[in-house]
C-alpha atoms as a PDB file:
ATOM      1  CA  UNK A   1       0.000   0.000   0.000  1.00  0.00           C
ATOM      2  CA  UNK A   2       3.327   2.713   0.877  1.00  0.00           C
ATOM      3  CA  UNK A   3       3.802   2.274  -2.762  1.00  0.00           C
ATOM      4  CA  UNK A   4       0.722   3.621  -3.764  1.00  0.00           C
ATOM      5  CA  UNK A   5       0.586   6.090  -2.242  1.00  0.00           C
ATOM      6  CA  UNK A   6       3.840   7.337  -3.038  1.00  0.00           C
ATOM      7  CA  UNK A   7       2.928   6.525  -6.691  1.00  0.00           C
ATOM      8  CA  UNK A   8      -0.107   8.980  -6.343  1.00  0.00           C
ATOM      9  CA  UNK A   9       1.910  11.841  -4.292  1.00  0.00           C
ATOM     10  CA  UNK A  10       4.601  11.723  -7.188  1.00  0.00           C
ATOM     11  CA  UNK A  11       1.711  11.758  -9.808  1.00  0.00           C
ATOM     12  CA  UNK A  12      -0.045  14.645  -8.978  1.00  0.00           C
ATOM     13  CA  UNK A  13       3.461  16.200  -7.885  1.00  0.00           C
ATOM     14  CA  UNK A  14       3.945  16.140 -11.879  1.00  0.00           C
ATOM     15  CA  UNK A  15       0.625  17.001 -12.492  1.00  0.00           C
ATOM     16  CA  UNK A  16       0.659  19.969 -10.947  1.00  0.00           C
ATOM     17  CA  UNK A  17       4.467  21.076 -11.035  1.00  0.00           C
ATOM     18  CA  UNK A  18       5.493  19.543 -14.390  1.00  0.00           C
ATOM     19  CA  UNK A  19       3.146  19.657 -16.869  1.00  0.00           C
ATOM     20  CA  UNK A  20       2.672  22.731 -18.597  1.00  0.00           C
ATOM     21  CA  UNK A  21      -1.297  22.678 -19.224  1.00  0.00           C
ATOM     22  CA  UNK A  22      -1.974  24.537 -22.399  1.00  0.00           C
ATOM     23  CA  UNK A  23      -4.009  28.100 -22.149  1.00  0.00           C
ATOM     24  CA  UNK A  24      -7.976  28.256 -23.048  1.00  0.00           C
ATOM     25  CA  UNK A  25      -7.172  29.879 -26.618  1.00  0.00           C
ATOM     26  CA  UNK A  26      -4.748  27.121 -27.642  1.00  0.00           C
ATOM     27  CA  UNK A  27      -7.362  24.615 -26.635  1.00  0.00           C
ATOM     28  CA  UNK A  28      -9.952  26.189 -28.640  1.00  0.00           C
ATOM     29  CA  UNK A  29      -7.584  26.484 -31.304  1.00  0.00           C
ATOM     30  CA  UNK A  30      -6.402  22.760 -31.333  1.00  0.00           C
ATOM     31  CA  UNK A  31     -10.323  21.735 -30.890  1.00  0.00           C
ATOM     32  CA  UNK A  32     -11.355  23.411 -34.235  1.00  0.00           C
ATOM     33  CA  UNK A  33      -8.176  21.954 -35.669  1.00  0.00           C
ATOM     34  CA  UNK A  34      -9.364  18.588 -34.838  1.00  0.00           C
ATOM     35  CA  UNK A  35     -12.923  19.309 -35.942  1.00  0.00           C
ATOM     36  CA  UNK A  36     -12.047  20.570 -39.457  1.00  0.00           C
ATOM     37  CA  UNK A  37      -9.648  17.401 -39.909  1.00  0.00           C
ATOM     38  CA  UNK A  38     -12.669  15.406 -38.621  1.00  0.00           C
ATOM     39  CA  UNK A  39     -15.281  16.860 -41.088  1.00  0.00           C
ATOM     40  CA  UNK A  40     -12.603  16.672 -43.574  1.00  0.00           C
ATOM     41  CA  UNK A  41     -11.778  13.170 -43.498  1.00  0.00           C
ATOM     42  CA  UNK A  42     -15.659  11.942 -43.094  1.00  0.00           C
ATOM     43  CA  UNK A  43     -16.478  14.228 -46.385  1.00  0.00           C
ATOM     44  CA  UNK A  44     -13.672  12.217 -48.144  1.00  0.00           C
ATOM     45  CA  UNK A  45     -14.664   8.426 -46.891  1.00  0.00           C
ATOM     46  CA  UNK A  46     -18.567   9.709 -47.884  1.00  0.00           C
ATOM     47  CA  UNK A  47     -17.314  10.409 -51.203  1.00  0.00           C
ATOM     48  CA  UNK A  48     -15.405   7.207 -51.742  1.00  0.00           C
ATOM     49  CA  UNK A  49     -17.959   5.371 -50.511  1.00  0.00           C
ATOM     50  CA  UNK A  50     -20.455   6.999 -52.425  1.00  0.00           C
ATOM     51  CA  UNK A  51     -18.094   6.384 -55.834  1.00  0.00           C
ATOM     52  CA  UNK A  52     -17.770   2.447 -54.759  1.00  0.00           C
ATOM     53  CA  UNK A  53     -21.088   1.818 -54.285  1.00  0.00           C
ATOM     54  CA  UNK A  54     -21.976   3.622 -57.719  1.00  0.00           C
ATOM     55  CA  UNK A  55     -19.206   1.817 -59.281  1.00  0.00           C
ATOM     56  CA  UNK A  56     -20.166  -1.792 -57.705  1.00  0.00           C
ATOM     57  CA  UNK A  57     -24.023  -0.998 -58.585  1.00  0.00           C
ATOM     58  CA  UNK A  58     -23.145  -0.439 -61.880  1.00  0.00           C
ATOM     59  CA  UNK A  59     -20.705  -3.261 -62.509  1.00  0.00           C
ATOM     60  CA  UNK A  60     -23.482  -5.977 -60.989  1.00  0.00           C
ATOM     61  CA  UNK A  61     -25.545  -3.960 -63.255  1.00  0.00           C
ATOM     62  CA  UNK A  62     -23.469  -5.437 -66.034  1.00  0.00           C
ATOM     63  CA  UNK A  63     -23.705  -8.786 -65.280  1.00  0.00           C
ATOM     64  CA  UNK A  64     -27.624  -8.854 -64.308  1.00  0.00           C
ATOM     65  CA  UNK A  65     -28.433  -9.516 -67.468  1.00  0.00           C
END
């Protein structure tokens, strides 16, 4: 049990003298970063997925008869 506790003394020791927490602007910032990449990247898997089904719907299409 001593070394749990001194695991969670040391822990928030770092926590709270170590890490350098970033400011409310930069998290804003990073959070509309990560948004745009997020709407970015689903726009682009739509769109493939949109082109493959087209492209298998068509090909089956083909063979249908």
């Amino acid at each position: 049990m001593n070394k749990f506790s001194v695991f969670v003394k040391e822990s928030y020791r770092e926590m709270v003298e170590k890490v350098s927490w970033p400011t409310w602007e930069q998290l804003q910032q990073s959070t509309m970063i990560v948004l745009g990449a997020t709407i970015f990247i689903t726009a682009i898997v739509a769109l493939m997925d949109f082109i493959a089904s087209g492209s298998i719907k068509f090909i089956y299409s083909l063979f249908k008869g």
